[in-house]
C-alpha atoms as a PDB file:
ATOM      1  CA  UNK A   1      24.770  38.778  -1.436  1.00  0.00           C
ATOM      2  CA  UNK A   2      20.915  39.189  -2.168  1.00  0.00           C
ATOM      3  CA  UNK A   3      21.243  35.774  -4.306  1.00  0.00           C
ATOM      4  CA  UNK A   4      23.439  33.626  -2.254  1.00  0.00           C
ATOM      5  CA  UNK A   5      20.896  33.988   0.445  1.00  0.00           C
ATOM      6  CA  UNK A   6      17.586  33.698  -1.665  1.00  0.00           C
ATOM      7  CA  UNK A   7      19.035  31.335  -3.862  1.00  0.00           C
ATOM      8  CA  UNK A   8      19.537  27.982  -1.768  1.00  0.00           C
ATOM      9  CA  UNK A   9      15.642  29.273  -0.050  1.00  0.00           C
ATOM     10  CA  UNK A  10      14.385  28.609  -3.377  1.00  0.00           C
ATOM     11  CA  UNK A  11      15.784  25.275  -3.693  1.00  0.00           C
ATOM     12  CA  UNK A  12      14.593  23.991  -0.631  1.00  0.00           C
ATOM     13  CA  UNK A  13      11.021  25.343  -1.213  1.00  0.00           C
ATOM     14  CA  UNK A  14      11.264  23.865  -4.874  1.00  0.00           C
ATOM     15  CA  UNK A  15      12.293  20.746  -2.951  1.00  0.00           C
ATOM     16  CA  UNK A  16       9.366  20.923  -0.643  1.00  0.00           C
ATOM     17  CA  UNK A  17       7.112  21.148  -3.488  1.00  0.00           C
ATOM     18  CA  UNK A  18       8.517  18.370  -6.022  1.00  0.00           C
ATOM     19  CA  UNK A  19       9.194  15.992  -3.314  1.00  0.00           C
ATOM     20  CA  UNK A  20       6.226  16.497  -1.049  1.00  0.00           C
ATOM     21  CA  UNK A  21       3.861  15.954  -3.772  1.00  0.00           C
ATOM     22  CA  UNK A  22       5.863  12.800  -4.726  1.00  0.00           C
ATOM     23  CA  UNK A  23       5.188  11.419  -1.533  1.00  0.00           C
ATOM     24  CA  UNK A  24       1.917  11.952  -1.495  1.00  0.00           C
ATOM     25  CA  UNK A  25       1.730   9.807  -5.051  1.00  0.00           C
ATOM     26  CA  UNK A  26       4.036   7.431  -3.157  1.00  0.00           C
ATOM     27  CA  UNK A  27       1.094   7.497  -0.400  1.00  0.00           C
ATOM     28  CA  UNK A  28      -1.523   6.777  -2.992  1.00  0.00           C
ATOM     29  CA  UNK A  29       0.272   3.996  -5.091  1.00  0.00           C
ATOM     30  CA  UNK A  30       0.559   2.054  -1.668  1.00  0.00           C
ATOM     31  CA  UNK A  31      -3.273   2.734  -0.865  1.00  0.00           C
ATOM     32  CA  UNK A  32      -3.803   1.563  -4.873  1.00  0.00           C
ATOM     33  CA  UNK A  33      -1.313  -1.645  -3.878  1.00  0.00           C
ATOM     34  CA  UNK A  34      -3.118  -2.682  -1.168  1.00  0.00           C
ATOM     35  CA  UNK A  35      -6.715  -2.050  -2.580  1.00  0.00           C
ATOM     36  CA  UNK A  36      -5.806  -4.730  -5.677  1.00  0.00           C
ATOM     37  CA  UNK A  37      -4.029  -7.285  -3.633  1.00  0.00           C
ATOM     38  CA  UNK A  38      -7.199  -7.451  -0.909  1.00  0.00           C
ATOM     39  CA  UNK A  39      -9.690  -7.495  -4.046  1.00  0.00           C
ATOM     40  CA  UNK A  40      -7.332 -10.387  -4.994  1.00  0.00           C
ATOM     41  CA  UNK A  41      -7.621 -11.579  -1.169  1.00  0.00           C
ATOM     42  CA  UNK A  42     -11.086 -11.340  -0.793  1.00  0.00           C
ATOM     43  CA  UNK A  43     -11.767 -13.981  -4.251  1.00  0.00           C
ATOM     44  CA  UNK A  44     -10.301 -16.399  -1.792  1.00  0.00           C
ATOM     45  CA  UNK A  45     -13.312 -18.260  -0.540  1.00  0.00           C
ATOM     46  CA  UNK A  46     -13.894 -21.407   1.127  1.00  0.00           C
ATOM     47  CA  UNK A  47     -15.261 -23.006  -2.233  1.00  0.00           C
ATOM     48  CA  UNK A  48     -16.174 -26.218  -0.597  1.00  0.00           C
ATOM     49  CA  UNK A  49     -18.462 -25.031   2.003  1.00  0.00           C
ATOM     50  CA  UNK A  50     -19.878 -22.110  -0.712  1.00  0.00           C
ATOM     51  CA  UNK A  51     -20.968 -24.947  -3.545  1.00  0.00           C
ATOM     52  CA  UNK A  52     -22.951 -26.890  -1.123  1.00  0.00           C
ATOM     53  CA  UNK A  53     -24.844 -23.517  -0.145  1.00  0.00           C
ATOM     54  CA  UNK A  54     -22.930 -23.153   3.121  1.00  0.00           C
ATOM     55  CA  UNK A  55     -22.028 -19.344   4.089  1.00  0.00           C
ATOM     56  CA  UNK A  56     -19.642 -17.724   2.162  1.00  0.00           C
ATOM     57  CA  UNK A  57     -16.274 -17.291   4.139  1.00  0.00           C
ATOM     58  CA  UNK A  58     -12.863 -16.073   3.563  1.00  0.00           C
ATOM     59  CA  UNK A  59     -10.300 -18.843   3.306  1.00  0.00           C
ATOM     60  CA  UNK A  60      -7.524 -17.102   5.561  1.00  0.00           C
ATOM     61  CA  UNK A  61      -4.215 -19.163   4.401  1.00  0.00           C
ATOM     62  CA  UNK A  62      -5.578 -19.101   0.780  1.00  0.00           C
ATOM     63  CA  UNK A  63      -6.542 -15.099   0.839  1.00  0.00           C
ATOM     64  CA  UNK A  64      -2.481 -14.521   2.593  1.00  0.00           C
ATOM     65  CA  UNK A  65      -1.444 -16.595  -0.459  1.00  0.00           C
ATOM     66  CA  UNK A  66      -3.209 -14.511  -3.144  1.00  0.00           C
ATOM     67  CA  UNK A  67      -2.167 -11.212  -1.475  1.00  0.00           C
ATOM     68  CA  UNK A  68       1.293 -12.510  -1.109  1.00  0.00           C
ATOM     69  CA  UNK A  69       1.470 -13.650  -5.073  1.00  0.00           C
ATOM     70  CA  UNK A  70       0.062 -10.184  -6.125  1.00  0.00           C
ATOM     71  CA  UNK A  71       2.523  -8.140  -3.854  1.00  0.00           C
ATOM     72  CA  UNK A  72       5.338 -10.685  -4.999  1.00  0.00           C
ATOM     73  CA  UNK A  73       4.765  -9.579  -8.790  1.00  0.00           C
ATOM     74  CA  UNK A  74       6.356  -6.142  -7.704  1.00  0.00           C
ATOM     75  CA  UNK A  75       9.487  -4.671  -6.798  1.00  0.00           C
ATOM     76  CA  UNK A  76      10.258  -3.317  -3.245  1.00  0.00           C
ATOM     77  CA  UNK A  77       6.128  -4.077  -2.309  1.00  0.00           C
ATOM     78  CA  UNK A  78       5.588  -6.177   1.253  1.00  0.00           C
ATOM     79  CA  UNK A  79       2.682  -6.477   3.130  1.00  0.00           C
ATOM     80  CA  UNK A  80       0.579  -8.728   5.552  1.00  0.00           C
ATOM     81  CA  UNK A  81      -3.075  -9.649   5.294  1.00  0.00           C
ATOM     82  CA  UNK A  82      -5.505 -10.070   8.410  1.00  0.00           C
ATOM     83  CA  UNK A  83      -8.768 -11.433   8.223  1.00  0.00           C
ATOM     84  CA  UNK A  84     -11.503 -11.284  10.239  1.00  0.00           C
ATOM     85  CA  UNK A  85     -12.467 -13.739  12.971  1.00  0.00           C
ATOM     86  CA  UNK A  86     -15.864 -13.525  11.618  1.00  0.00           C
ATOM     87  CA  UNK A  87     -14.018 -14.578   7.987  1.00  0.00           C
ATOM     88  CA  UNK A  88     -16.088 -11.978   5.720  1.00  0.00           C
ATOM     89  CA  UNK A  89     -13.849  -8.925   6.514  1.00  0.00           C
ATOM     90  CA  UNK A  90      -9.915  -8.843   5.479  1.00  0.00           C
ATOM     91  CA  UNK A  91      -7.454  -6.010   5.462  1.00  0.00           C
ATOM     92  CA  UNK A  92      -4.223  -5.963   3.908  1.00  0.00           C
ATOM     93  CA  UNK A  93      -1.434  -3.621   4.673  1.00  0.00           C
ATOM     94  CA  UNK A  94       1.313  -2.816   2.556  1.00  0.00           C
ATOM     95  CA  UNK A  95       4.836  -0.808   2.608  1.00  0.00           C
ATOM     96  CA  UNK A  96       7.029  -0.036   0.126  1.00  0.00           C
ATOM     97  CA  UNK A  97      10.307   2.845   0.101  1.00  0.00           C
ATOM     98  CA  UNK A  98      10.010   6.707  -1.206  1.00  0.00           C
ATOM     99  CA  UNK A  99      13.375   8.633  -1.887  1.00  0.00           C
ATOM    100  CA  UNK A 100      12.627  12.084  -2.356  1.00  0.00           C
ATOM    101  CA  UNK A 101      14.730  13.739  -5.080  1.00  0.00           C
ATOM    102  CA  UNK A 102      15.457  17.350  -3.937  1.00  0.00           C
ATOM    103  CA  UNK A 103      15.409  17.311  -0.251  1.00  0.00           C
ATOM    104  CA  UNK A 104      18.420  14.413  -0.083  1.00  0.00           C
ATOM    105  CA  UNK A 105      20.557  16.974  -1.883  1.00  0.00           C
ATOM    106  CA  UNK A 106      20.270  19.102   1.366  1.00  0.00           C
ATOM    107  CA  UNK A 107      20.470  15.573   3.596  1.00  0.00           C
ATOM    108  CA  UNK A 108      16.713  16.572   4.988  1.00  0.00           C
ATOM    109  CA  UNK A 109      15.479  13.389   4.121  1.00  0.00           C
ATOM    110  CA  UNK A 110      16.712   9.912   3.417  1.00  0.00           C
ATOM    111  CA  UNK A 111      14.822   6.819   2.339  1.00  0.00           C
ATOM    112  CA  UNK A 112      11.748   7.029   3.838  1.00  0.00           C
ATOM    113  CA  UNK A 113       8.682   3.679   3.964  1.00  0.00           C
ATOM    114  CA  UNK A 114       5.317   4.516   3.086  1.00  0.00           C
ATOM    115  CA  UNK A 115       2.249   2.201   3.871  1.00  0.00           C
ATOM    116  CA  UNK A 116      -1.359   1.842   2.775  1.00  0.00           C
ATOM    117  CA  UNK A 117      -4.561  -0.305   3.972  1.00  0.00           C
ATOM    118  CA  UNK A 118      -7.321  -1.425   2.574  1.00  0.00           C
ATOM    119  CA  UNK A 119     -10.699  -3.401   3.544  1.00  0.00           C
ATOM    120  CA  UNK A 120     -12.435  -5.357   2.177  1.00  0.00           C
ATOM    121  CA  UNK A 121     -16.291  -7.197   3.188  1.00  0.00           C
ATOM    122  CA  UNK A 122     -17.227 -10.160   1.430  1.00  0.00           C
ATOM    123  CA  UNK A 123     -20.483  -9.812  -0.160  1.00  0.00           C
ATOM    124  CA  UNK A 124     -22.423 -12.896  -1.038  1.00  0.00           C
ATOM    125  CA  UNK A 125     -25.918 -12.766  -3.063  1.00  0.00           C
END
């Protein structure tokens, strides 16, 4: 009796433990997504107006494009990009799914999205 109450307990805190730090590497790779696609995002300049010493801006349908092409290399990955009004600032948001292992044995948890930001400044010298 002792075991067929402790027993399933111990699965379930198992669960927590395997699939809660899953999701938190889940949480990171999307942070780590979004981080490389705005680096990609933010090489996305306005070269005319930069070779003829203008200011240095953000190209905001060439950045989307770049962000779109690096997300578009992987599987289950979408995400938006938003840039600035004053064009040196962009952020790009991505999502992608997390199905936890243990918990969806006891129908706790089903697929579940996940989404990271990032920001990034373009710096000019």
């Amino acid at each position: 009796m002792y075991f067929a109450i402790l027993a399933p307990a111990f699965l379930v805190v198992l669960g927590l433990i395997v699939d809660g730090g899953a999701k938190v590497r889940a949480l990171q790779r999307a942070d780590n997504i979004a981080s490389e696609a705005a680096r990609t995002a933010g090489q996305a300049i306005n070269a005319g107006q930069a070779m003829t010493g203008g200011t240095k801006e953000v190209d905001p349908a060439l950045a989307a494009d770049a962000a779109q092409a690096y997300l578009g290399d992987l599987n289950g990955v979408t995400g938006s990009v938003t840039v600035a009004p004053d064009l040196q600032n962009l952020t790009v948001t991505v999502s992608l799914s997390w199905d936890p292992l243990l918990l969806d044995l006891f129908g706790a948890l089903g697929s579940t999205t996940v989404s990271g930001a990032a920001t990034v400044t373009l710096v000019a010298q």
